[in-house]
Protein backbone atom coordinates (compact mmCIF):
# COMPACT_ATOMS: atom_id res chain seq x y z
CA UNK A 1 224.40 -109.11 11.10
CA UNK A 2 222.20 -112.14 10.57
CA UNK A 3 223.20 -115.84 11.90
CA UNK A 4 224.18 -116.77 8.27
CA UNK A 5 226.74 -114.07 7.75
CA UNK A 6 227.94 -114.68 11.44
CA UNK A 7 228.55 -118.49 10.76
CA UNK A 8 230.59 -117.30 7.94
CA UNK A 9 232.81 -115.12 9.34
CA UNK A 10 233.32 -117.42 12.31
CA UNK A 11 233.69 -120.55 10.80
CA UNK A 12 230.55 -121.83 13.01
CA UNK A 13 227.57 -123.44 11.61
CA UNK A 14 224.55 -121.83 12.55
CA UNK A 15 223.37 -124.94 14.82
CA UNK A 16 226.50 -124.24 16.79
CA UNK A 17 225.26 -120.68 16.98
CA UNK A 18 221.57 -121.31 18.28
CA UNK A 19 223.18 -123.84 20.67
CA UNK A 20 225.36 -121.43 22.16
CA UNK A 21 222.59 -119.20 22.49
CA UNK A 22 220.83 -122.16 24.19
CA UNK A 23 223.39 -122.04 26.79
CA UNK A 24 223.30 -118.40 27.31
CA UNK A 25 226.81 -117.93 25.62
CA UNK A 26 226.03 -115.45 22.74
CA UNK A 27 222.94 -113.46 22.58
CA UNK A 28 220.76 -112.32 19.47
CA UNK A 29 218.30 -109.54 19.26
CA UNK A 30 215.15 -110.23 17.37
CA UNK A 31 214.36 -107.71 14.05
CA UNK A 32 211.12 -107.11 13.31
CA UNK A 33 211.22 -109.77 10.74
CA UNK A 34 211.95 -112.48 13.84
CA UNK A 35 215.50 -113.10 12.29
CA UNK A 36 218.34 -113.38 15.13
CA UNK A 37 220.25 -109.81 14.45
CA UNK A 38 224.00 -110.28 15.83
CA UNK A 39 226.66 -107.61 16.60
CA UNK A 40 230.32 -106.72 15.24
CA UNK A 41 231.88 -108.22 18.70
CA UNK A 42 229.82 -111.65 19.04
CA UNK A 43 232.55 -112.65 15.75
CA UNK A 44 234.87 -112.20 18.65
CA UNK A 45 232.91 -114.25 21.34
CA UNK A 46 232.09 -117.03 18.99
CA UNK A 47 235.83 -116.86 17.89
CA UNK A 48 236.59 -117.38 21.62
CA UNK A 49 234.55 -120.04 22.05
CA UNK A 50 235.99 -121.62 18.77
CA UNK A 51 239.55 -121.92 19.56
CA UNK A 52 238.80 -123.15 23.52
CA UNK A 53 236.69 -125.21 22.03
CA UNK A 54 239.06 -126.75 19.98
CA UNK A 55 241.97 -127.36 22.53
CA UNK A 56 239.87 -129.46 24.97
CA UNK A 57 237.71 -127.32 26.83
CA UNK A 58 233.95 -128.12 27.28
CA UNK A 59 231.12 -125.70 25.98
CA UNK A 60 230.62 -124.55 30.06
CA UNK A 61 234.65 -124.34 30.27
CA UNK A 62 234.49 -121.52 27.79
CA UNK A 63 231.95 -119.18 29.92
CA UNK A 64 234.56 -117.20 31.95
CA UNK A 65 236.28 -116.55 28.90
CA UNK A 66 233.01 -115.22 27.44
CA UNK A 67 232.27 -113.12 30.24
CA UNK A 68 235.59 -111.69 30.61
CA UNK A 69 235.53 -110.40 26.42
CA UNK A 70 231.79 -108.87 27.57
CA UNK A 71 233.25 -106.66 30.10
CA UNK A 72 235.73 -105.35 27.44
CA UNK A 73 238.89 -106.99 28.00
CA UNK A 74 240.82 -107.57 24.23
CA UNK A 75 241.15 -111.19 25.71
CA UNK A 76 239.40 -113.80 26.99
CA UNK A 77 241.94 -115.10 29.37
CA UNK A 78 242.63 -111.92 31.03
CA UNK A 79 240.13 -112.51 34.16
CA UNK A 80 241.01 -114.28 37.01
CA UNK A 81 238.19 -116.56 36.26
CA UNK A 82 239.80 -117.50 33.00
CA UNK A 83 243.03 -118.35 34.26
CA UNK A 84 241.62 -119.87 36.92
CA UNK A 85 240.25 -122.17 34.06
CA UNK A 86 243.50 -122.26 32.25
CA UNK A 87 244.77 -123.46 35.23
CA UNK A 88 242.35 -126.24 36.33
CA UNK A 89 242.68 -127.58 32.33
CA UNK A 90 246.40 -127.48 32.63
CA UNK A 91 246.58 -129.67 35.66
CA UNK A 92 243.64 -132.19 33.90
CA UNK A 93 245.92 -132.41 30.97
CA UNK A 94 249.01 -133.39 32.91
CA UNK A 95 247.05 -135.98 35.00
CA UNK A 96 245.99 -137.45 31.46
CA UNK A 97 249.37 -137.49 30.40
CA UNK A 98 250.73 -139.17 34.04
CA UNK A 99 248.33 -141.42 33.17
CA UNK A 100 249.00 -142.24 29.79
CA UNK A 101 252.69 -142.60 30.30
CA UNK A 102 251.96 -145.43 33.28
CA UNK A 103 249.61 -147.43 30.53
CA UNK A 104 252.83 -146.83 27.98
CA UNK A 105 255.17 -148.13 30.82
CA UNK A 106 252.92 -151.23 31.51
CA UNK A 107 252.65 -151.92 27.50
CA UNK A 108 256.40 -151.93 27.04
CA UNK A 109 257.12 -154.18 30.17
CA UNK A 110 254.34 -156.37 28.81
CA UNK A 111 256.09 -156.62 25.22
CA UNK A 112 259.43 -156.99 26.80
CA UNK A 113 258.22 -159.85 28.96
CA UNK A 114 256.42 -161.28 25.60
CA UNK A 115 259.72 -160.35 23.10
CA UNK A 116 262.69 -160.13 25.13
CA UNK A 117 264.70 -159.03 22.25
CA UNK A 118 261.85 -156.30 20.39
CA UNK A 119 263.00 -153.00 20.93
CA UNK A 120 260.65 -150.78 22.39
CA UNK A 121 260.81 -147.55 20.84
CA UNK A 122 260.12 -143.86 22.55
């Protein structure tokens, strides 16, 4: 299939697509033409890439994932590499929220100190 028909069935614009080519996530073959020529299962690696993509994980975060679907697993996360990922975003995403629930703490002793009667909600 060509890019265009690829970036439709993914839901990917076609910049996305040449960019992770760029980074050596999906692969085209050339036709004789010079068009990029895709296959059935790179709608499955771009879909892969998609949905990490869109949970937090960077572009290079996604690789393992990638790799694992090109050795024929049905899922991305079902290397050790991959949940190795999994892992290390888990424990990011816990420090953010550590984090987040200090500066929350901090806010609501700063408005109580400010308004002794506002009620701080959460």
């Amino acid at each position: 299939m060509r890019i265009g028909e690829l970036a439709e069935r993914t839901g990917v614009s076609t910049r996305s697509l040449r960019y992770y080519e760029q980074h050596g996530l999906l692969h085209s073959r050339r036709g004789s033409n010079g068009y990029r020529a895709y296959r059935e299962d790179d709608v499955r690696l771009v879909t892969e890439i998609r949905a990490l993509l869109q949970i937090g994980f960077t572009l290079e975060e996604t690789r393992p994932f990638v790799d694992c679907l090109r050795r024929g697993h049905s899922s991305g996360g079902a290397c050790s590499e991959s949940v190795e990922v999994y892992e290390r975003k888990l424990s990011e995403i816990d420090q953010e929220i550590r984090l987040l629930l200090a500066r929350r703490a901090e806010v609501a002793a700063q408005l109580a100190q400010s308004c002794p009667g506002c009620f701080v909600k959460g």
